[in-house]
Every structure is written in structure tokens, then in C-alpha cells.
C-alpha atoms as a PDB file:
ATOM      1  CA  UNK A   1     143.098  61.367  28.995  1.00  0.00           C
ATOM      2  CA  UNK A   2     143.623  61.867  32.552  1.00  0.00           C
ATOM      3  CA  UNK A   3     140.205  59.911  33.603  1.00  0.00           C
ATOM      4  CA  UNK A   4     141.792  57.375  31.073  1.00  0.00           C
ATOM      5  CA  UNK A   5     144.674  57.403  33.269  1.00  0.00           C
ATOM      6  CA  UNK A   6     143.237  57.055  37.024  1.00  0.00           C
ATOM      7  CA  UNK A   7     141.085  54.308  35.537  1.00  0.00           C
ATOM      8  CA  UNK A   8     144.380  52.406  34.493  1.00  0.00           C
ATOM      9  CA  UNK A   9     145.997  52.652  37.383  1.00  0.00           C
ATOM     10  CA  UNK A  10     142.895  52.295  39.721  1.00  0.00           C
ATOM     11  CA  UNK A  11     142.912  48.961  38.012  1.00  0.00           C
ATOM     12  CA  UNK A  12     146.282  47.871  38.290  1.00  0.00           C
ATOM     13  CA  UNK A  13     146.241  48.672  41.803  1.00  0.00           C
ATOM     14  CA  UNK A  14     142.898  46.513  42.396  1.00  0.00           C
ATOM     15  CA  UNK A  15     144.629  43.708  41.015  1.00  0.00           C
ATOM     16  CA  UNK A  16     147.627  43.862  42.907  1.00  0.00           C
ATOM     17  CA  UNK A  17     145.740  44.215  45.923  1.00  0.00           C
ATOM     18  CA  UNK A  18     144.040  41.060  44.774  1.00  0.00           C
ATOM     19  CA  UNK A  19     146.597  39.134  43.860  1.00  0.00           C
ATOM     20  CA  UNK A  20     148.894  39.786  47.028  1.00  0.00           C
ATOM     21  CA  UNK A  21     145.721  38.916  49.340  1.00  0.00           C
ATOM     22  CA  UNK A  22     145.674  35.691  47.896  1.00  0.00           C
ATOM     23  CA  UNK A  23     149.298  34.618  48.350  1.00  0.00           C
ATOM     24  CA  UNK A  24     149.483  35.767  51.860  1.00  0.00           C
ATOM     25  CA  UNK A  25     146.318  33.989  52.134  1.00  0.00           C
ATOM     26  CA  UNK A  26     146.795  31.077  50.531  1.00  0.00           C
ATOM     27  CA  UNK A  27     150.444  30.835  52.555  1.00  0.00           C
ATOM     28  CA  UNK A  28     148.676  30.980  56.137  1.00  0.00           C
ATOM     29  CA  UNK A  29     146.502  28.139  54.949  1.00  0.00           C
ATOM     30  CA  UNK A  30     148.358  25.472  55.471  1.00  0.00           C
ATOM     31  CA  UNK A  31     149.432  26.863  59.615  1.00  0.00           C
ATOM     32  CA  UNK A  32     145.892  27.445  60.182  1.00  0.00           C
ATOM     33  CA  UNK A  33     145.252  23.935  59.222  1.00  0.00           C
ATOM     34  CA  UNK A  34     147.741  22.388  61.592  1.00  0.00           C
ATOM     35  CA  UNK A  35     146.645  24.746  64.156  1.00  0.00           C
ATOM     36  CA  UNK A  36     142.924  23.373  63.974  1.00  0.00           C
ATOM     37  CA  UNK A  37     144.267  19.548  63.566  1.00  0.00           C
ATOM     38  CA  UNK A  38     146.263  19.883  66.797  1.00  0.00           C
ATOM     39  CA  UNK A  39     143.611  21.835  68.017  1.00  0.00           C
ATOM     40  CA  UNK A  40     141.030  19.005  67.794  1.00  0.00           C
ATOM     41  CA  UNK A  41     143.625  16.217  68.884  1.00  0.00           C
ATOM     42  CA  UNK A  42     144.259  18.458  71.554  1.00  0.00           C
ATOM     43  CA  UNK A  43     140.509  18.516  72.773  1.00  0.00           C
ATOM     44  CA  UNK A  44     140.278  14.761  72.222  1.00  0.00           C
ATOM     45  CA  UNK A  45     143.438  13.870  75.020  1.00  0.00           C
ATOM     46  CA  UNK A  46     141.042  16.419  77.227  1.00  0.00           C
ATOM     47  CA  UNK A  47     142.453  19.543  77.125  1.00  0.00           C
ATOM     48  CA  UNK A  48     140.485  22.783  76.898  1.00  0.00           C
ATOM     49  CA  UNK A  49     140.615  26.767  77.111  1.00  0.00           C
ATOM     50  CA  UNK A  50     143.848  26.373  74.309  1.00  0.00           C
ATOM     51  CA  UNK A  51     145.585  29.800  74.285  1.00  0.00           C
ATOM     52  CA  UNK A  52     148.968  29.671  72.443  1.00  0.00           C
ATOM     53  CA  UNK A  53     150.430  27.685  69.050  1.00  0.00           C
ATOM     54  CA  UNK A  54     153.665  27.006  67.922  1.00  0.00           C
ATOM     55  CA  UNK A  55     154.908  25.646  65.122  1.00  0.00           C
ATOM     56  CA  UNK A  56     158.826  23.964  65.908  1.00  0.00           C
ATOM     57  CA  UNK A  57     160.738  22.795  62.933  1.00  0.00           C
ATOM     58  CA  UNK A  58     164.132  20.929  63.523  1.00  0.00           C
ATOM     59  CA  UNK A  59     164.367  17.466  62.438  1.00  0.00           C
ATOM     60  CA  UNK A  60     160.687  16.713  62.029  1.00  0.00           C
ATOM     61  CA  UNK A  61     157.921  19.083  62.556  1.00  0.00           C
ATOM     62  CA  UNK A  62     155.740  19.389  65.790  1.00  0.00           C
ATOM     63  CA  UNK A  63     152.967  21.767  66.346  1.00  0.00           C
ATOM     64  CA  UNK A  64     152.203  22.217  70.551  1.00  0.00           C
ATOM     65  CA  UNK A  65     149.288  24.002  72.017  1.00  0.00           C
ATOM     66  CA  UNK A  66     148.718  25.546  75.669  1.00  0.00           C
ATOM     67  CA  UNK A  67     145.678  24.630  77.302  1.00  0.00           C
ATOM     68  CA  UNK A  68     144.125  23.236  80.283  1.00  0.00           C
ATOM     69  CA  UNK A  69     143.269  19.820  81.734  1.00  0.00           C
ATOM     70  CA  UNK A  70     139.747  18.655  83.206  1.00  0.00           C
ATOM     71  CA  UNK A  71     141.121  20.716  87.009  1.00  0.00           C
ATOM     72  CA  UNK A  72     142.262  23.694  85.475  1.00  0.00           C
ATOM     73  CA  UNK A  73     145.813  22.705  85.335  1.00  0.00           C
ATOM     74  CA  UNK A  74     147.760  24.185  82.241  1.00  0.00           C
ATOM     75  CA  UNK A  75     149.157  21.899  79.682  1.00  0.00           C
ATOM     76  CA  UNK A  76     151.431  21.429  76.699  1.00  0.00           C
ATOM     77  CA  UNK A  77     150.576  19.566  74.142  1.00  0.00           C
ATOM     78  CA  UNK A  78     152.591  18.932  71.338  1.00  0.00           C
ATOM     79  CA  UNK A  79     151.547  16.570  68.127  1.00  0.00           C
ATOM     80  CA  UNK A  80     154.016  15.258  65.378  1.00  0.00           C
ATOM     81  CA  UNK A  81     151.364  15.132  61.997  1.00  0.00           C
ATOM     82  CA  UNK A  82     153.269  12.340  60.314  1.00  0.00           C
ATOM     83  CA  UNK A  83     153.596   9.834  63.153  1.00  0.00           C
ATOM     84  CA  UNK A  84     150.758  11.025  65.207  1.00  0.00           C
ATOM     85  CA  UNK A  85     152.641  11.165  68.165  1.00  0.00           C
ATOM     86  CA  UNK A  86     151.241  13.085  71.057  1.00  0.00           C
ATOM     87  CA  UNK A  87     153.214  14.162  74.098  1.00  0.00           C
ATOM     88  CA  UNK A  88     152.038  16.696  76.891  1.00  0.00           C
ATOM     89  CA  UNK A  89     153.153  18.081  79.969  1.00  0.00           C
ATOM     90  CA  UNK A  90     152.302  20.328  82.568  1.00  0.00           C
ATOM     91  CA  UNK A  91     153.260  24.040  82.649  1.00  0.00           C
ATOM     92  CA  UNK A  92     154.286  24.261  85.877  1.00  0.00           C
ATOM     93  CA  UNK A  93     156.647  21.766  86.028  1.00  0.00           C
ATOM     94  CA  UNK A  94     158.801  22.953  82.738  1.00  0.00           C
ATOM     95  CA  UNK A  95     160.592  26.194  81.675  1.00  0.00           C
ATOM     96  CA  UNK A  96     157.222  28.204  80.241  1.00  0.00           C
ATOM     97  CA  UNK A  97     157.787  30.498  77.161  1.00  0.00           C
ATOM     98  CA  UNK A  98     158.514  33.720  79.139  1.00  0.00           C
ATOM     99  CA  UNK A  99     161.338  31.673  81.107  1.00  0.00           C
ATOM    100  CA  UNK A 100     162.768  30.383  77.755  1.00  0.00           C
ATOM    101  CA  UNK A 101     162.699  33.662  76.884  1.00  0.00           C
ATOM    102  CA  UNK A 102     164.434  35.402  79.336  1.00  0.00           C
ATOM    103  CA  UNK A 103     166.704  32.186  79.948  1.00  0.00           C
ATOM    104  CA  UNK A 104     168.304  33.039  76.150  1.00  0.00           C
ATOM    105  CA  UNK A 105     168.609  36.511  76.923  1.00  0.00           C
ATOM    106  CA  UNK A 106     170.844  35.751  80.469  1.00  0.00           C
ATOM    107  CA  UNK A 107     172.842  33.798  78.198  1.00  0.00           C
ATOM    108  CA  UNK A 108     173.229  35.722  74.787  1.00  0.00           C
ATOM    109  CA  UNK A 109     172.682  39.277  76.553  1.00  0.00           C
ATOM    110  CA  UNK A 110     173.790  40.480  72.965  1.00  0.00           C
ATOM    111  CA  UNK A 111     170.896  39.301  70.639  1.00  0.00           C
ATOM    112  CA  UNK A 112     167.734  40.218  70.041  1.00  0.00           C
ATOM    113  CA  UNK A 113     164.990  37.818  70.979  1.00  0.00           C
ATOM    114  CA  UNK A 114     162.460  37.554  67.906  1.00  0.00           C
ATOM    115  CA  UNK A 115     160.235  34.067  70.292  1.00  0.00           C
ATOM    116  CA  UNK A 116     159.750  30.782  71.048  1.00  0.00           C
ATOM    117  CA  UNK A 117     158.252  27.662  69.871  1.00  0.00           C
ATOM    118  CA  UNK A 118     157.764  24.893  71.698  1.00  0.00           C
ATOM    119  CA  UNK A 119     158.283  21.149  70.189  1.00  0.00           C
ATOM    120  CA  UNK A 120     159.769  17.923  70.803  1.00  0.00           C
ATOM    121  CA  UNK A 121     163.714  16.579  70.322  1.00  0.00           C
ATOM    122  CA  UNK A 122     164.467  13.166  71.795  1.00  0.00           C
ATOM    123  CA  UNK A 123     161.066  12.542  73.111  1.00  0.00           C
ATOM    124  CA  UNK A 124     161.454  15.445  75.362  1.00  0.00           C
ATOM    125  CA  UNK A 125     160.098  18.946  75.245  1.00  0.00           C
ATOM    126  CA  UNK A 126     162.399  21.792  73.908  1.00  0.00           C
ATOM    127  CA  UNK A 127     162.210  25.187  73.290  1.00  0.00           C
ATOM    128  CA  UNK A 128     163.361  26.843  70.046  1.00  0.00           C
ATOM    129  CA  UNK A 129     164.189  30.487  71.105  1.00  0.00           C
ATOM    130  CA  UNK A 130     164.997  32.806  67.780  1.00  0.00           C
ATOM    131  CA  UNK A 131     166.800  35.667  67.792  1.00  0.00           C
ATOM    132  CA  UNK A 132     168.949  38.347  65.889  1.00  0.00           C
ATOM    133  CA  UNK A 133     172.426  38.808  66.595  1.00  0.00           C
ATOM    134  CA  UNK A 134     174.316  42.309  66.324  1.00  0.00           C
ATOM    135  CA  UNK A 135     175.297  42.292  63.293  1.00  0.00           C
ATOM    136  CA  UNK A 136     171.586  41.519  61.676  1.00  0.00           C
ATOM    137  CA  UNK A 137     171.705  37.234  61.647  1.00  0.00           C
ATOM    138  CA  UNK A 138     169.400  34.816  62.382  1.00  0.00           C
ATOM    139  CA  UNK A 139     169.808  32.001  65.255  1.00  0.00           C
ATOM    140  CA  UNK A 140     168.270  29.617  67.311  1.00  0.00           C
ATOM    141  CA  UNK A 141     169.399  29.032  70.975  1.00  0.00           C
ATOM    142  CA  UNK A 142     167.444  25.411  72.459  1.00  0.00           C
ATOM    143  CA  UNK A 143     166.699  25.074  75.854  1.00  0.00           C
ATOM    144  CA  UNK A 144     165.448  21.677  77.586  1.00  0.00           C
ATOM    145  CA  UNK A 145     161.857  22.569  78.718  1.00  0.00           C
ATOM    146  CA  UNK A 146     162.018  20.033  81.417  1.00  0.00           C
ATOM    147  CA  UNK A 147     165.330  21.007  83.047  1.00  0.00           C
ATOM    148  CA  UNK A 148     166.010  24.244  81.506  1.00  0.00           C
ATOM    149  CA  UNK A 149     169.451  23.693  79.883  1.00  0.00           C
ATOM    150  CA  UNK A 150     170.876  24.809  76.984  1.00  0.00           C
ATOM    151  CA  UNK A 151     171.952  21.842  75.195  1.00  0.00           C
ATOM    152  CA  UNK A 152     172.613  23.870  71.279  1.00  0.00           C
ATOM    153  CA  UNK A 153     172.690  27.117  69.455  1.00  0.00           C
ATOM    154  CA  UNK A 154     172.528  27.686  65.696  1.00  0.00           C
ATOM    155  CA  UNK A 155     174.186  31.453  64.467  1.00  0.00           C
ATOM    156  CA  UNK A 156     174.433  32.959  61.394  1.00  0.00           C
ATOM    157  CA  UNK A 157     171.502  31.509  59.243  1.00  0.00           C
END
């Protein structure tokens, strides 16, 4: 009765496993086929060594890498799937993640900063800084990438 039992459960736990492997599976695949899409486009506009992803969703959708150019410079790159419209820009001449970063926390010293995508809003680069607020909801605080100010912040999702 017992062996009876373990067997049972044994089983149901081998399907679960199962089953919840395949959703969270089956969810990453459609982000790890943007990432290799704006990967490739990416490599065709020249840029190699890509390091970071990030996915930005406001009005549209853009995915951005970080790489570098043909001297070593680092770049952004950011692709829009539908239109196929490509923008980059180099690093050191825009606010860079960690400065978006620590830009939203000088200016919301209250929240908690979850990260930061990178994307495009107007034909210029933005950042799309997340965070948690004190009393447990979601925001996002947008900084222009090129000059570094905050032009909008969404509370309480």
C-alpha cells in the first residue's frame, strides 16, 4: 500500500515537474528569439562582442543590444521587429545603464530599483528604469539616454 503510494505521488510529481518546465520554457521562447534576431541584425550593421539585451515595451516594442563597432568602440543598438527600424549609438556619449540607474535613484531616493531597458521613444534613445515603491508598487521612471533627463514616470501599476 505504501509502495502503491510513493509510486503515485512519485508520478504526480514527475509530471508536474514536466509540465511546469515546459511553460517556463515555452514562455522564454519567444525573448530568446528576438534576442537572436537583433542579435544577427546587430552583426550585420557591424557590431560585435554583444554583451547585454533589453527588451523596452512602451508604445511599440524595441529590443537593443550592447556591443562593439569595427575599433572597439561600444555601441547601442536598438531594432523595432515590425518596422525594421534600426538606430544605434555610442556608449560613451549617452547615459549607460549604471547611470540610468543611479540617475532614478538621486531622484526617487525612496524606491527600489528592480533595472533598465534600453529602447527608443521619438526616434531617440530612452531608458525605462523599473522600480518598487514603499508601499510594494510597480513604476517606471524614463530618462533621455542622450541628455539624461527625466522627461516621465509611471506609479502604481
Amino acid at each position: 500500500m505504501k509502495r502503491k503510494l510513493f509510486s503515485i505521488l512519485m508520478a504526480i510529481m514527475v509530471i508536474y515537474l514536466v509540465g511546469t518546465s515546459y511553460v517556463y520554457f515555452s514562455s522564454q521562447q519567444p525573448v530568446a528569439e528576438a534576442e537572436s534576431e537583433t542579435t544577427k541584425m546587430a552583426k550585420e550593421a557591424g557590431i560585435t562582442n554583444i554583451q547585454n539585451f533589453y527588451v523596452f515595451n512602451k508604445d511599440e516594442t524595441y529590443y537593443s543590444v550592447l556591443g562593439e563597432n569595427a575599433e572597439g568602440r561600444e555601441v547601442y543598438f536598438a531594432y523595432q521587429p515590425d518596422t525594421d527600424y534600426t538606430k544605434s549609438g555610442f556608449v560613451d556619449e549617452m547615459v549607460n545603464e549604471e547611470n540610468a540607474l543611479a540617475l532614478t535613484l538621486y531622484e526617487m531616493p525612496d524606491v527600489e530599483v528592480r533595472n533598465a531597458n534600453l529602447g527608443i521613444e521619438n526616434d531617440t534613445f530612452v531608458w525605462e528604469v523599473s522600480f518598487t515603491d514603499a508601499d510594494g508598487n510597480l513604476g517606471y521612471h524614463y530618462i533621455n539616454a542622450t541628455t539624461g533627463e527625466w522627461y516621465e514616470t509611471v506609479n502604481d501599476l
